[in-house]
C-alpha atoms as a PDB file:
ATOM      1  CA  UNK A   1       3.812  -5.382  27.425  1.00  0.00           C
ATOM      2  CA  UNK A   2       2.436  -1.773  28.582  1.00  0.00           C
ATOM      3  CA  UNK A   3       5.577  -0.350  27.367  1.00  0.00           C
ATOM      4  CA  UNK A   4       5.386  -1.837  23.734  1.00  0.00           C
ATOM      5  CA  UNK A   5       1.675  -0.484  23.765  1.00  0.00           C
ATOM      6  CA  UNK A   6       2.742   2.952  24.748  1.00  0.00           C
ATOM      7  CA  UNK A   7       5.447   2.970  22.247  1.00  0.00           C
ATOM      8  CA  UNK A   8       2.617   1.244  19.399  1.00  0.00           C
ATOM      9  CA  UNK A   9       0.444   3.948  20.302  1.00  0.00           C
ATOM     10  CA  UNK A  10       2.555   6.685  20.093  1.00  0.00           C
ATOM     11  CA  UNK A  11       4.607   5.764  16.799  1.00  0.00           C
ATOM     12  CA  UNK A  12       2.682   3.526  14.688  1.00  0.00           C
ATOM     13  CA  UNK A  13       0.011   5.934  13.965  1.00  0.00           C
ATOM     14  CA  UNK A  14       2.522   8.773  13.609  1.00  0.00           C
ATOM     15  CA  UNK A  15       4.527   6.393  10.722  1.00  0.00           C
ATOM     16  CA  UNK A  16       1.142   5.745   9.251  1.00  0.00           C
ATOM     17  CA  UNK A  17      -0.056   8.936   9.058  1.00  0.00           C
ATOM     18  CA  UNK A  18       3.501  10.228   7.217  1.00  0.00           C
ATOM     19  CA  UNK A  19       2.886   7.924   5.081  1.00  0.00           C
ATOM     20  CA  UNK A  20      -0.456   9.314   3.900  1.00  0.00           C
ATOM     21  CA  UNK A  21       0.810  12.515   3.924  1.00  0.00           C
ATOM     22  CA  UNK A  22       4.037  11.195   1.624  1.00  0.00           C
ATOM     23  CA  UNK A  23       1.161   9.697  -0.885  1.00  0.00           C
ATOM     24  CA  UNK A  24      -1.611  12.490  -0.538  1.00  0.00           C
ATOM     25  CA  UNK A  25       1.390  15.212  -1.820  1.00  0.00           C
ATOM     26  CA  UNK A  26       2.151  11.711  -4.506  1.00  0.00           C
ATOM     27  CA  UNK A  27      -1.682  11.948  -5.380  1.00  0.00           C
ATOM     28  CA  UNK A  28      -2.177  16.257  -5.486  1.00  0.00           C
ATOM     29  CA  UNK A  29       1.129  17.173  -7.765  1.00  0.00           C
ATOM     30  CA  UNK A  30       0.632  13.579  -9.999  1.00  0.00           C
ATOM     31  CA  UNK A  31      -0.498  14.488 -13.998  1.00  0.00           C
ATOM     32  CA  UNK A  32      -0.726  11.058 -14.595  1.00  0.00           C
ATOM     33  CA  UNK A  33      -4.265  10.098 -13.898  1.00  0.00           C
ATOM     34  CA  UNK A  34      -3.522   6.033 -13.102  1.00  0.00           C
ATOM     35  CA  UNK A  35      -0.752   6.927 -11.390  1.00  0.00           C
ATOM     36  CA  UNK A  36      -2.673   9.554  -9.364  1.00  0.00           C
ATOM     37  CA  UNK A  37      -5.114   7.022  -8.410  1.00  0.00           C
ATOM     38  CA  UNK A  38      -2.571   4.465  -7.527  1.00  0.00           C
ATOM     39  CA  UNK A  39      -1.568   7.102  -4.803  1.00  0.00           C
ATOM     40  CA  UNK A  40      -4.849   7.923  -3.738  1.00  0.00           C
ATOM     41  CA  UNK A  41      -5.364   4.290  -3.051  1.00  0.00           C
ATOM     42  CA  UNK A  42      -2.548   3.950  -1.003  1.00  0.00           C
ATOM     43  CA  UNK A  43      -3.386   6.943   1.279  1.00  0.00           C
ATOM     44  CA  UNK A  44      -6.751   6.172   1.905  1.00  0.00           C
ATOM     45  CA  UNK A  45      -4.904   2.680   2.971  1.00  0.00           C
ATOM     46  CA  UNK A  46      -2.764   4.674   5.125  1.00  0.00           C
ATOM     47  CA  UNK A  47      -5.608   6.244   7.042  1.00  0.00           C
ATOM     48  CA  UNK A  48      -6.933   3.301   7.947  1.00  0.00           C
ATOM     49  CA  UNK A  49      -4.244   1.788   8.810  1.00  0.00           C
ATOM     50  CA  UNK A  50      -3.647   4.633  11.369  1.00  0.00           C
ATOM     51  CA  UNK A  51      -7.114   4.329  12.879  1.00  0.00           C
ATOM     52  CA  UNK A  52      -6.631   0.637  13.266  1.00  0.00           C
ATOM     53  CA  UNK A  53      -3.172   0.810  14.783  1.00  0.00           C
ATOM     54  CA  UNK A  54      -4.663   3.664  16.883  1.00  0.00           C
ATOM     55  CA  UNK A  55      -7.485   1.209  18.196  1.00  0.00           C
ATOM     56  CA  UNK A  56      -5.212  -1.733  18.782  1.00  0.00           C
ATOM     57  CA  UNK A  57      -2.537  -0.225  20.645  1.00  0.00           C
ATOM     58  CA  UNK A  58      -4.968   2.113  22.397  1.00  0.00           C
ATOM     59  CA  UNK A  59      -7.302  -1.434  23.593  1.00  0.00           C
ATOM     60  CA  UNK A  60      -3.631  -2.920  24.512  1.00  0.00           C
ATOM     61  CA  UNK A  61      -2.412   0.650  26.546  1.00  0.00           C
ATOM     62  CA  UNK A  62      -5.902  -0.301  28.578  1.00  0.00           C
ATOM     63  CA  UNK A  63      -5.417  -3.869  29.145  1.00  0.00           C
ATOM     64  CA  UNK A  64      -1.453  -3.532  29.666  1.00  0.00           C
ATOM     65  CA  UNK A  65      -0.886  -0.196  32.179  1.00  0.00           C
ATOM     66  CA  UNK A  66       2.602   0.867  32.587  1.00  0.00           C
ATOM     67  CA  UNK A  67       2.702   0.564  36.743  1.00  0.00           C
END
């Protein structure tokens, strides 16, 4: 289980946070102003998502050590 948490902790904040980067660009370039809010939604969801994931897998890294 320490191994999945080292591997959660190092990749699903790193997919999360391309993710708001993919949909910040999305929200910046859009000229479609519901469409450019759609996008700003999602990125904001992105960033939490990555501070969650980041919390979780960090609380599992401390309860799980790799020996």
């Amino acid at each position: 289980m320490g191994i999945v948490a080292m591997i959660g902790l190092i990749f699903g904040p790193f997919v999360s946070l391309l993710f708001a980067a993919w949909f910040y660009v999305r929200w910046q370039n859009e000229e479609d102003e519901e469409l450019a809010l759609h996008n700003k939604k999602i990125c904001f969801r992105a960033l939490i998502a990555a501070a969650i994931l980041l919390v979780v897998f960090g609380i599992l890294k401390l309860i799980f050590p790799v020996a």
